[in-house]
N, C-alpha and C. Protein backbone atom coordinates (compact mmCIF):
# COMPACT_ATOMS: atom_id res chain seq x y z
N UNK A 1 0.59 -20.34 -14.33
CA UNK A 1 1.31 -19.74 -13.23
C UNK A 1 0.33 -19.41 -12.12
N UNK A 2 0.47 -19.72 -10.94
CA UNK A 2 -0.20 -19.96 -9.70
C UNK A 2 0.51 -18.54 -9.17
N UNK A 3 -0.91 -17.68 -8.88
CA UNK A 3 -0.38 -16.34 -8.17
C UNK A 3 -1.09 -16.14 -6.92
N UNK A 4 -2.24 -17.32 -6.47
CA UNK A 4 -2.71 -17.02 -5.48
C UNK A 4 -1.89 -17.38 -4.06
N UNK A 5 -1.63 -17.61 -3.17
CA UNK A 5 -0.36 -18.07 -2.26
C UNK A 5 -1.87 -18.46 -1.18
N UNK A 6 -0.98 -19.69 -0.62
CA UNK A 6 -2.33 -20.52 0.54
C UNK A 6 -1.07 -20.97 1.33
N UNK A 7 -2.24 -21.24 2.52
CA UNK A 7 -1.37 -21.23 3.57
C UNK A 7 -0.48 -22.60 3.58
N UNK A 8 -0.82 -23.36 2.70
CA UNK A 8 -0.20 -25.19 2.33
C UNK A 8 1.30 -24.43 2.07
N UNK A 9 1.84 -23.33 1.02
CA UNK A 9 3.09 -22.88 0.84
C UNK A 9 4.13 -22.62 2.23
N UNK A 10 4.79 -22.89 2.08
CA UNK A 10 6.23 -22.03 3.41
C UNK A 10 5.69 -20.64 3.28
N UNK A 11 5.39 -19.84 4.15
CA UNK A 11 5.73 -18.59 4.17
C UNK A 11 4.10 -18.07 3.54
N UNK A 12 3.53 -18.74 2.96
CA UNK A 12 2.58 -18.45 2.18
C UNK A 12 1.27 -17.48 3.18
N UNK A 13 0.48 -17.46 4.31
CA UNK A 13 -0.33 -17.21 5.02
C UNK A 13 0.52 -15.69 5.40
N UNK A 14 2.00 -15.67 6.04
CA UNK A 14 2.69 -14.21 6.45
C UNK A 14 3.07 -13.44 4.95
N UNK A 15 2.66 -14.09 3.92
CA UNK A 15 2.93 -12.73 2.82
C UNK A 15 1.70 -12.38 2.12
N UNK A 16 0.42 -13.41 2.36
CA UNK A 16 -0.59 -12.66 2.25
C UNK A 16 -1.04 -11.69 3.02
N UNK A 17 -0.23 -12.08 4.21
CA UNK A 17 -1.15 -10.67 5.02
C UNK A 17 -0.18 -9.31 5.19
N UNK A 18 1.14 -9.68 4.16
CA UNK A 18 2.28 -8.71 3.98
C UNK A 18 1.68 -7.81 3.20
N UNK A 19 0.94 -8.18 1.84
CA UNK A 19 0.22 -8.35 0.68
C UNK A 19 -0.81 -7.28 1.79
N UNK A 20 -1.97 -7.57 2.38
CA UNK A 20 -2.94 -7.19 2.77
C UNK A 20 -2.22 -5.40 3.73
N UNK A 21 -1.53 -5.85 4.53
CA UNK A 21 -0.82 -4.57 4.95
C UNK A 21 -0.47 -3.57 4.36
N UNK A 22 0.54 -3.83 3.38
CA UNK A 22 1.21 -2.98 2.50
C UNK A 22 -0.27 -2.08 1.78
N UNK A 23 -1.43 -2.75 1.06
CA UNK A 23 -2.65 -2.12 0.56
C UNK A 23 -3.35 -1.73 1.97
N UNK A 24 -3.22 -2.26 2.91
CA UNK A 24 -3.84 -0.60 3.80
C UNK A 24 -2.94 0.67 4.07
N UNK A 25 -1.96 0.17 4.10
CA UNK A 25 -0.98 1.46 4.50
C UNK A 25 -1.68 2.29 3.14
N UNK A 26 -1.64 1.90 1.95
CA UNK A 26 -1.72 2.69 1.19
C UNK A 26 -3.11 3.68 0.63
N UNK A 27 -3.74 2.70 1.04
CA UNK A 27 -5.48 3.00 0.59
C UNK A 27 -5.70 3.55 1.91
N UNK A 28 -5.26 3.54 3.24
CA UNK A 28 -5.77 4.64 3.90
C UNK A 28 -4.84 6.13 3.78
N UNK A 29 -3.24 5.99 3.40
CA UNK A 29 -2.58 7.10 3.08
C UNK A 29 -3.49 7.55 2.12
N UNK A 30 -3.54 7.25 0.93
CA UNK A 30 -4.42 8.25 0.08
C UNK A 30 -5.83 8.54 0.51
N UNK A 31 -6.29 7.58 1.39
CA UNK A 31 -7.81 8.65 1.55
C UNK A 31 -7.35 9.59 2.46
N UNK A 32 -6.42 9.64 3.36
CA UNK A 32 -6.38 10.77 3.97
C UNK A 32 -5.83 12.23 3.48
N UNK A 33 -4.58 11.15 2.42
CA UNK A 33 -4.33 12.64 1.73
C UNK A 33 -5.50 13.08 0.43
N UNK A 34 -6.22 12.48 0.38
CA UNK A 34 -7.54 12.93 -0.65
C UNK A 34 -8.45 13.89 0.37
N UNK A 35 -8.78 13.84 1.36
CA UNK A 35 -9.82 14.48 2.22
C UNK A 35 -8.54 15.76 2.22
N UNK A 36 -7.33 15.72 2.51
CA UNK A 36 -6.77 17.03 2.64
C UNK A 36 -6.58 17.68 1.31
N UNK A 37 -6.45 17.20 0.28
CA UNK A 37 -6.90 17.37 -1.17
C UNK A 37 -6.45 16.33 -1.93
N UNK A 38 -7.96 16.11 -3.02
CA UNK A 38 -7.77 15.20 -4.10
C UNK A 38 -6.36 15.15 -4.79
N UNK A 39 -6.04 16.49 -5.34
CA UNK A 39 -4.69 16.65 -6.07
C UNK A 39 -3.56 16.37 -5.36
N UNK A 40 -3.56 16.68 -4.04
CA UNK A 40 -2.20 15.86 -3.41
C UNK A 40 -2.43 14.53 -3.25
N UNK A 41 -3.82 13.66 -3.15
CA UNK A 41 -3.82 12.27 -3.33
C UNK A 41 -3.34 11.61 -5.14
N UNK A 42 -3.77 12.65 -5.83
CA UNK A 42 -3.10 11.90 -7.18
C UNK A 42 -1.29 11.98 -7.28
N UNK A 43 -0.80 13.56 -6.96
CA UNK A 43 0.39 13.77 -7.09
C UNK A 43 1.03 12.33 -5.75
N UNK A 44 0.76 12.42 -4.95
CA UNK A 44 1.76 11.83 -3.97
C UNK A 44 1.05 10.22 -3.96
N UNK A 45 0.43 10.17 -4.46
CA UNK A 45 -0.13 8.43 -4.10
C UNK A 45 -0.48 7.91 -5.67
N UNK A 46 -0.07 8.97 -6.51
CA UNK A 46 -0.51 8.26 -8.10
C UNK A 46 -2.01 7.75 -8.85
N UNK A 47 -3.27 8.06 -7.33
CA UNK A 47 -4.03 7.77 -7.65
C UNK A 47 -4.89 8.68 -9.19
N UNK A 48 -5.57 8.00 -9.86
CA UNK A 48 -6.63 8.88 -10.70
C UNK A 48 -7.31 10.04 -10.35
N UNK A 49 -7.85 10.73 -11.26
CA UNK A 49 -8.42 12.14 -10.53
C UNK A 49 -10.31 11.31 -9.94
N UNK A 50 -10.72 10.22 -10.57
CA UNK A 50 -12.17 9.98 -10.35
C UNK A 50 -11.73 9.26 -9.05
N UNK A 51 -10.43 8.74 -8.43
CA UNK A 51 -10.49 7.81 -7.43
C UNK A 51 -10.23 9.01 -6.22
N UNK A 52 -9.09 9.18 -6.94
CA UNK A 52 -8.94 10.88 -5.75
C UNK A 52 -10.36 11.67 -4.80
N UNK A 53 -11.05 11.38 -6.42
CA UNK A 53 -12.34 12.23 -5.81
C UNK A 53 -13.47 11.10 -5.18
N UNK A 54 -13.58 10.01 -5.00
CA UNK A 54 -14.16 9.31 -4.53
C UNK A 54 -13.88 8.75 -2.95
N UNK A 55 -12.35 8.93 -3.09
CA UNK A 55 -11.64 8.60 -1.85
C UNK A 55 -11.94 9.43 -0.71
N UNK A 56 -12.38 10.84 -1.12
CA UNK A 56 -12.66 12.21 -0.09
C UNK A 56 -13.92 11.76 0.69
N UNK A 57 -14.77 11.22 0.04
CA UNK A 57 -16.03 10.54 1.02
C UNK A 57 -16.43 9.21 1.06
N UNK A 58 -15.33 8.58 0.70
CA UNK A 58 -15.12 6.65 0.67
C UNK A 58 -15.51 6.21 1.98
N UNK A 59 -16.36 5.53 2.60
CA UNK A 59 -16.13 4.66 3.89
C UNK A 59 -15.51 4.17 3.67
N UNK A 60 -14.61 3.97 5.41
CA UNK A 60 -13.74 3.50 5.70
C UNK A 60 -13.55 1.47 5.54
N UNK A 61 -15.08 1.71 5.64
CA UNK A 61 -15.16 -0.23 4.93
C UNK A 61 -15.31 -0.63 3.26
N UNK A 62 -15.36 0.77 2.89
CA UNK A 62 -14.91 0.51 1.37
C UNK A 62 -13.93 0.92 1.15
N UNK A 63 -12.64 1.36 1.42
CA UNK A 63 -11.16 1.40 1.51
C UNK A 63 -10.53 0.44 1.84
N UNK A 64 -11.25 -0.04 2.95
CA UNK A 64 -10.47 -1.29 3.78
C UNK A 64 -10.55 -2.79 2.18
N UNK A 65 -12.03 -2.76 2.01
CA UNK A 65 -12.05 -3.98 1.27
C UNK A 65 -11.30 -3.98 0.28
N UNK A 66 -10.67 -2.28 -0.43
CA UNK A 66 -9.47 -2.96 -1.87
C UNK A 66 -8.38 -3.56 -1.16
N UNK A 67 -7.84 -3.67 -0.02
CA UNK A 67 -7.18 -3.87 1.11
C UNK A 67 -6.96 -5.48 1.03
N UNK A 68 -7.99 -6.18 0.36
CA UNK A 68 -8.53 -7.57 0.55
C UNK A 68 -8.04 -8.41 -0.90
N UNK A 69 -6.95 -7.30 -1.84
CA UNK A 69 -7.43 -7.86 -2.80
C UNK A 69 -5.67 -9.01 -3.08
N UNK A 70 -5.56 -9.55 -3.67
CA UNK A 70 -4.91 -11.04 -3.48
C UNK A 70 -3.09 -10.33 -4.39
N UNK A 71 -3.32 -9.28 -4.71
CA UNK A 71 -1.74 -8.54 -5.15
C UNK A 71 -1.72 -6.85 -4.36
N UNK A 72 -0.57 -6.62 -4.89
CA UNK A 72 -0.18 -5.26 -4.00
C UNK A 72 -1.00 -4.55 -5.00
N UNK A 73 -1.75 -3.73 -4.60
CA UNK A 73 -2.57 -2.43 -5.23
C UNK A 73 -2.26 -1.21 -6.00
N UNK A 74 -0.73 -1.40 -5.92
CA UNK A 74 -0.08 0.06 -6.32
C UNK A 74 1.36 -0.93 -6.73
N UNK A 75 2.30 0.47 -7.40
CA UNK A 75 3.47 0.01 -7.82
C UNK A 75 4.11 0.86 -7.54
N UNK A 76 5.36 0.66 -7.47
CA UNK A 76 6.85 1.65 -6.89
C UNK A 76 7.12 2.49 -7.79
N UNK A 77 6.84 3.82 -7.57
CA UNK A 77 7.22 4.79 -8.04
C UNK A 77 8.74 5.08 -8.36
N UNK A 78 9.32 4.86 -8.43
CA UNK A 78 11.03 4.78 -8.34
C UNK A 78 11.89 3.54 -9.21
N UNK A 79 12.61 3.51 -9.94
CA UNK A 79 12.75 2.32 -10.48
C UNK A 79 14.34 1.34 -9.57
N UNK A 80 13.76 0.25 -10.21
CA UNK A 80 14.73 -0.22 -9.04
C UNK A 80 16.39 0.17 -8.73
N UNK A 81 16.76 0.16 -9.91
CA UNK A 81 18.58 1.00 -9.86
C UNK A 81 18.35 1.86 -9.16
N UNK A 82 17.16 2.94 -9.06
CA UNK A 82 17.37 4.26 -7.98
C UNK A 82 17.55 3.51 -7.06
N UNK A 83 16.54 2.48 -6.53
CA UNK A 83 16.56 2.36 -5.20
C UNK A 83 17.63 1.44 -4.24
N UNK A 84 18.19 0.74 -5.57
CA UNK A 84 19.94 0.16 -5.75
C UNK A 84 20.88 1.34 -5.24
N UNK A 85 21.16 1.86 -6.18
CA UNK A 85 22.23 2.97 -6.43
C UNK A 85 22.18 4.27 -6.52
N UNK A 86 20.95 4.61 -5.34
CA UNK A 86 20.73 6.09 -5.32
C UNK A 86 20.30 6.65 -3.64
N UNK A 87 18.96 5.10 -3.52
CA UNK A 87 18.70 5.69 -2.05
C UNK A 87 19.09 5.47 -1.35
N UNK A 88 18.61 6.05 0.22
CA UNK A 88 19.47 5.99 1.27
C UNK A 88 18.99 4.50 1.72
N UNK A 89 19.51 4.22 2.76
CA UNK A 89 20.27 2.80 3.39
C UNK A 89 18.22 2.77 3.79
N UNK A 90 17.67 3.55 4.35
CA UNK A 90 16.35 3.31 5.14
C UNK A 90 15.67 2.93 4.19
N UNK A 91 15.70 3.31 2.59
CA UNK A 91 14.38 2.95 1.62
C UNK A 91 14.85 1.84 1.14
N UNK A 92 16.00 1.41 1.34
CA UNK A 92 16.26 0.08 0.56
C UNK A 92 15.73 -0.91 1.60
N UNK A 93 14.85 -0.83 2.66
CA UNK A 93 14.50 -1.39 3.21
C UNK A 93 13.13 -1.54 3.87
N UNK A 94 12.04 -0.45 3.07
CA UNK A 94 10.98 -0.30 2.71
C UNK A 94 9.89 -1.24 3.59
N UNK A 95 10.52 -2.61 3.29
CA UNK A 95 9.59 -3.40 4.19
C UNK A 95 9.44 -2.99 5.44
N UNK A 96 10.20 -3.19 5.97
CA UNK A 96 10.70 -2.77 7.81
C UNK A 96 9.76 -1.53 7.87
N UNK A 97 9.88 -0.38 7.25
CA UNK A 97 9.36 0.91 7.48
C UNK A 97 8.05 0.60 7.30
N UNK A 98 7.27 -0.30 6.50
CA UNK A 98 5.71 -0.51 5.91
C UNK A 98 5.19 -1.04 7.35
N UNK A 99 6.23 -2.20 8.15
CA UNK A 99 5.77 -2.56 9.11
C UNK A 99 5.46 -1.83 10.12
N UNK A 100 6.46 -1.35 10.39
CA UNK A 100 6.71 -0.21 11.47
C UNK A 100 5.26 0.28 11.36
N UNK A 101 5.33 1.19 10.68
CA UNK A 101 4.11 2.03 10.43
C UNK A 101 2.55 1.92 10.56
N UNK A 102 2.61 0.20 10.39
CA UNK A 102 1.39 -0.72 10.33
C UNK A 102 1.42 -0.76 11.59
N UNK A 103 2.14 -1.32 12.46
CA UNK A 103 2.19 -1.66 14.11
C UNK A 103 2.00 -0.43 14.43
N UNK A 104 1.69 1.12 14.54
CA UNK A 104 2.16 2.22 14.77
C UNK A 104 0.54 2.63 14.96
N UNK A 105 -0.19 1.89 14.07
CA UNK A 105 -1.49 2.24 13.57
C UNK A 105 -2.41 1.26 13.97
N UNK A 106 -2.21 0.22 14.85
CA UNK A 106 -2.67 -0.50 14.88
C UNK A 106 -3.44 -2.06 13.97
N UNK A 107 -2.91 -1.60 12.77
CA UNK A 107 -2.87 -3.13 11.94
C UNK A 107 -2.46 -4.35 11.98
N UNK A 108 -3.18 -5.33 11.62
CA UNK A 108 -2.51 -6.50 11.75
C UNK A 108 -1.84 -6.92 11.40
């Protein structure tokens, strides 16, 4: 099973860098909520307590590079029926908001 995606695929080049987005939104959310405290970076971002605490004085070019890595970095806290048959109309649409947020911040 072929998990790397190249740009030869349809679509293949705009979901690696969907892929690449989605892990900055996230690896810079938790370093920031780690510098405001480690424990709200584990509670709200799921990270470990050794990453939590590493994240508080991480350069910003060693955050960026897990950013680089070829799957999404994290997993959905929520299981999918919630997000079927529970959330509101805006999280079932998660992507849109990841973007938003990325353009907001200046990402690519």
């Amino acid at each position: 099973m072929q998990t790397e995606l190249n740009a030869a695929v349809p679509g293949g080049a705009h979901l690696r860098e969907t892929v690449r987005t989605c892990n900055r939104l996230y690896w810079m959310g938790a370093r920031e909520a780690a510098q405001v405290s480690p424990q709200y970076a584990e509670t709200v971002f799921g990270v470990t307590p050794d990453t939590a605490e590493w994240l508080v004085s991480a350069p910003l070019e060693a955050v960026l590079d897990l950013a680089e890595a070829p799957v999404v970095t994290f997993r959905m806290a929520v299981t999918p029926s919630a997000v079927h048959n529970r959330a509101p109309r805006e999280l079932r649409h998660l992507h849109m908001a990841l973007g938003a947020a990325g353009a907001r911040r200046g990402l690519p």
